[in-house]
C-alpha atoms as a PDB file:
ATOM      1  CA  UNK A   1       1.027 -10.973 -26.749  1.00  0.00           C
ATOM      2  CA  UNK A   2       0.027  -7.635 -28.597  1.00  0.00           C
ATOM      3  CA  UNK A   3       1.217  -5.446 -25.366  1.00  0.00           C
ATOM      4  CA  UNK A   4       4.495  -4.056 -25.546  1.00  0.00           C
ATOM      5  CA  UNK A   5       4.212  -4.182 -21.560  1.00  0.00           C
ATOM      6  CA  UNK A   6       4.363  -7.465 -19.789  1.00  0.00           C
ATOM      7  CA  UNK A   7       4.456  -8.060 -15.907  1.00  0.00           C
ATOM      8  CA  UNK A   8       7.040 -11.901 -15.083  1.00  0.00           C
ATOM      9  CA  UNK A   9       6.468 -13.597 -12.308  1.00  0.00           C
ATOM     10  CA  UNK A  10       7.636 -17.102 -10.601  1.00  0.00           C
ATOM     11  CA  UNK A  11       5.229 -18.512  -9.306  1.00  0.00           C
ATOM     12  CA  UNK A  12       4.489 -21.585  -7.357  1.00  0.00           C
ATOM     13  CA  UNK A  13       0.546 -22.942  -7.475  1.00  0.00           C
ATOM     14  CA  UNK A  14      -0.493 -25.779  -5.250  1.00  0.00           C
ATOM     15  CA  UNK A  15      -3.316 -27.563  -3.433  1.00  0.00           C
ATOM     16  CA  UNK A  16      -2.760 -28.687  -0.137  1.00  0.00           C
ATOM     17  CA  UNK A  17      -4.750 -30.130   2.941  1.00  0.00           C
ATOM     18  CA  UNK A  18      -4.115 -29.179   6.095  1.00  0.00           C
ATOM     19  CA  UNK A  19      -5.850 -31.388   8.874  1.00  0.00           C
ATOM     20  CA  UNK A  20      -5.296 -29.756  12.805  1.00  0.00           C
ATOM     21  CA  UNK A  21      -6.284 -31.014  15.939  1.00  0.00           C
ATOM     22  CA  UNK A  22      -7.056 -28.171  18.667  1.00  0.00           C
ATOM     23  CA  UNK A  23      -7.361 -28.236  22.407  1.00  0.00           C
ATOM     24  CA  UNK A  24      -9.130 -25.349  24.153  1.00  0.00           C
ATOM     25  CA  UNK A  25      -8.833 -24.969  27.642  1.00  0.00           C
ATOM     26  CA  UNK A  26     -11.190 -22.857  29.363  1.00  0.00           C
ATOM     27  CA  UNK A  27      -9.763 -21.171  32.406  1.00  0.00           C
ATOM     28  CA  UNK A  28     -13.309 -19.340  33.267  1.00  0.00           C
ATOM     29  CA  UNK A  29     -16.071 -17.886  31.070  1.00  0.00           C
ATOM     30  CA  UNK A  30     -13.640 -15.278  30.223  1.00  0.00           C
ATOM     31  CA  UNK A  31     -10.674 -17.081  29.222  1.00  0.00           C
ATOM     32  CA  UNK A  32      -9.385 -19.861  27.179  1.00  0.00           C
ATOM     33  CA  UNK A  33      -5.891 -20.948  25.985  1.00  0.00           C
ATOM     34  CA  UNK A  34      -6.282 -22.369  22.475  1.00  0.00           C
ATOM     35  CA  UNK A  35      -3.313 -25.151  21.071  1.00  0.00           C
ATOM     36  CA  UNK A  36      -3.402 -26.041  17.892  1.00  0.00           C
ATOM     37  CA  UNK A  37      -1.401 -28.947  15.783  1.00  0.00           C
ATOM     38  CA  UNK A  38      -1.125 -29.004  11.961  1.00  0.00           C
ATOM     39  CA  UNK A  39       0.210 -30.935   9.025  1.00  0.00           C
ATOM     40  CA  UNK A  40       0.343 -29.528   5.961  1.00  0.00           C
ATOM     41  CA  UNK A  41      -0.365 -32.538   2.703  1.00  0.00           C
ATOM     42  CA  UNK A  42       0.466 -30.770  -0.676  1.00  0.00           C
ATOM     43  CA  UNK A  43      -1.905 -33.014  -3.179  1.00  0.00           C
ATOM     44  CA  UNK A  44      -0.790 -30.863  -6.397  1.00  0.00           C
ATOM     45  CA  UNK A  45       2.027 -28.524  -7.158  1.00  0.00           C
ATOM     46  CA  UNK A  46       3.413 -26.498 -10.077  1.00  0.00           C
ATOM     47  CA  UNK A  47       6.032 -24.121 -10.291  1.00  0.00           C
ATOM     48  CA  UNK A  48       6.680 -22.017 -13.618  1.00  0.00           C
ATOM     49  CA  UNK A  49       6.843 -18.427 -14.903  1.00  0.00           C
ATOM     50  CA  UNK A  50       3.397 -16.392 -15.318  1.00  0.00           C
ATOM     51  CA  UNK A  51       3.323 -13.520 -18.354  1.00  0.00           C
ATOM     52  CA  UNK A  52       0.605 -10.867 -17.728  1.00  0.00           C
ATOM     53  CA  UNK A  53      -0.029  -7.944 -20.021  1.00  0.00           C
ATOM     54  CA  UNK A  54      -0.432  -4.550 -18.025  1.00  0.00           C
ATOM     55  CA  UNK A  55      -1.015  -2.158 -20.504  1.00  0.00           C
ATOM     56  CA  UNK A  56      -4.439  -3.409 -22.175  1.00  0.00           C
ATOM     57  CA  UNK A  57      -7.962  -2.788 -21.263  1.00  0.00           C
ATOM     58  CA  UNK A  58      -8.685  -5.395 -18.828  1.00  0.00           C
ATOM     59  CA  UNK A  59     -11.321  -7.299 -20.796  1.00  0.00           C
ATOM     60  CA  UNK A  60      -8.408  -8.046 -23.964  1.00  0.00           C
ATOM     61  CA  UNK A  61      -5.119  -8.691 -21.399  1.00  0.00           C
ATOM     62  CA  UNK A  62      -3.610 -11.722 -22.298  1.00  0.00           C
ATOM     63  CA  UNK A  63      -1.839 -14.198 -20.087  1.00  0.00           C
ATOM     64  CA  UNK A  64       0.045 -17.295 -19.795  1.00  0.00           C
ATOM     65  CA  UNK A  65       1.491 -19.847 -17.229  1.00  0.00           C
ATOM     66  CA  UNK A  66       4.560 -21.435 -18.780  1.00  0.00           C
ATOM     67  CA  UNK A  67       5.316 -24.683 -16.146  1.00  0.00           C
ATOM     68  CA  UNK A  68       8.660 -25.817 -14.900  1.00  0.00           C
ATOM     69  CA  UNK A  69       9.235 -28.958 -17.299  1.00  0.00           C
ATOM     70  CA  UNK A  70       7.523 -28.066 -19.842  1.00  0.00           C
ATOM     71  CA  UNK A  71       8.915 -25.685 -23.326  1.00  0.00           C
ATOM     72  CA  UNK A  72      12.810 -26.543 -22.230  1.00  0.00           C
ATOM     73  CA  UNK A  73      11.772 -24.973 -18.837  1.00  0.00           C
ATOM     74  CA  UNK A  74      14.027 -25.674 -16.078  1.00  0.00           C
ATOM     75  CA  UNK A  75      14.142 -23.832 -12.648  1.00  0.00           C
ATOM     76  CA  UNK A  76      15.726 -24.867  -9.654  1.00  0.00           C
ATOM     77  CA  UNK A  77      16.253 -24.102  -6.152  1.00  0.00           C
ATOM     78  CA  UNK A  78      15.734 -24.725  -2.548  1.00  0.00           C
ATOM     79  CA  UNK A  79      12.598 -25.505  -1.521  1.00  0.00           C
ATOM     80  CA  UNK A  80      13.666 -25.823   2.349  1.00  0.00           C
ATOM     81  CA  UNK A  81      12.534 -22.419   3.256  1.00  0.00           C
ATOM     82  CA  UNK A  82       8.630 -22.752   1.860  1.00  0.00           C
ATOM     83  CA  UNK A  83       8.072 -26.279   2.768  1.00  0.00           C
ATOM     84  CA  UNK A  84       6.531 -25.457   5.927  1.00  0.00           C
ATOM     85  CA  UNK A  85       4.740 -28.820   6.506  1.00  0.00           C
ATOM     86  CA  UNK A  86       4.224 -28.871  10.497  1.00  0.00           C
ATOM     87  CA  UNK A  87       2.285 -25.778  12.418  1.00  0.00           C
ATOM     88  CA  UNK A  88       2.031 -24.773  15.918  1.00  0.00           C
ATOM     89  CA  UNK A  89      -0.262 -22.401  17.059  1.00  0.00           C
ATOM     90  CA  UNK A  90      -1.523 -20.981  20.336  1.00  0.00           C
ATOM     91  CA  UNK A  91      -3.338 -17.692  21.842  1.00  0.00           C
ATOM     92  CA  UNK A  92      -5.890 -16.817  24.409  1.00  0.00           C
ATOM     93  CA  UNK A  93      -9.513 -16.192  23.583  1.00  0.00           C
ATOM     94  CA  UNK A  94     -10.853 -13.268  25.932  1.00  0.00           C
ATOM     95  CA  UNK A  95     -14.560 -12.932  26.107  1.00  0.00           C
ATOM     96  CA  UNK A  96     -15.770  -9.332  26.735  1.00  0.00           C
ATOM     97  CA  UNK A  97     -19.150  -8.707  27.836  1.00  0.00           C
END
């Protein structure tokens, strides 16, 4: 890096799928309750430590993903909290005319 500023960051890249199944039920033509059912498949994740340079014109910033595992890399923690895997979801459509 030739900046003498650099921005860290943890951060935590995946690709997930998320099939739902919804059920609308229309009360009238002006209403409908809307319940919705999720599962949330990660397919790919990394986790690691991102360098960005912030004081460079834009066009000669450097930056760099260094991933958990790799370089002697080793960060741990609880994943609990951002494993959200199941969804719920419900609200009311209202039609205006």
């Amino acid at each position: 890096f030739d900046s003498g500023k650099t921005k860290l960051s943890l951060e935590q890249r995946a690709i997930r799928l998320k099939p739902m199944l919804s059920l609308e039920i229309e009360k009238n033509s002006k209403y409908k309750f809307i319940f919705s059912l999720g599962y949330n498949f990660t397919l790919s994740e990394k986790s690691g430590l991102y360098f960005d340079e912030t004081d460079q014109f834009f066009l000669k910033q450097k930056n760099a993903f260094l991933r958990n595992g790799n370089e002697e890399l080793l960060i741990t923690g609880s994943d609990d909290i951002l494993t959200n895997q199941w969804s719920l979801s419900f609200g009311v459509r209202i039609r205006a005319f």
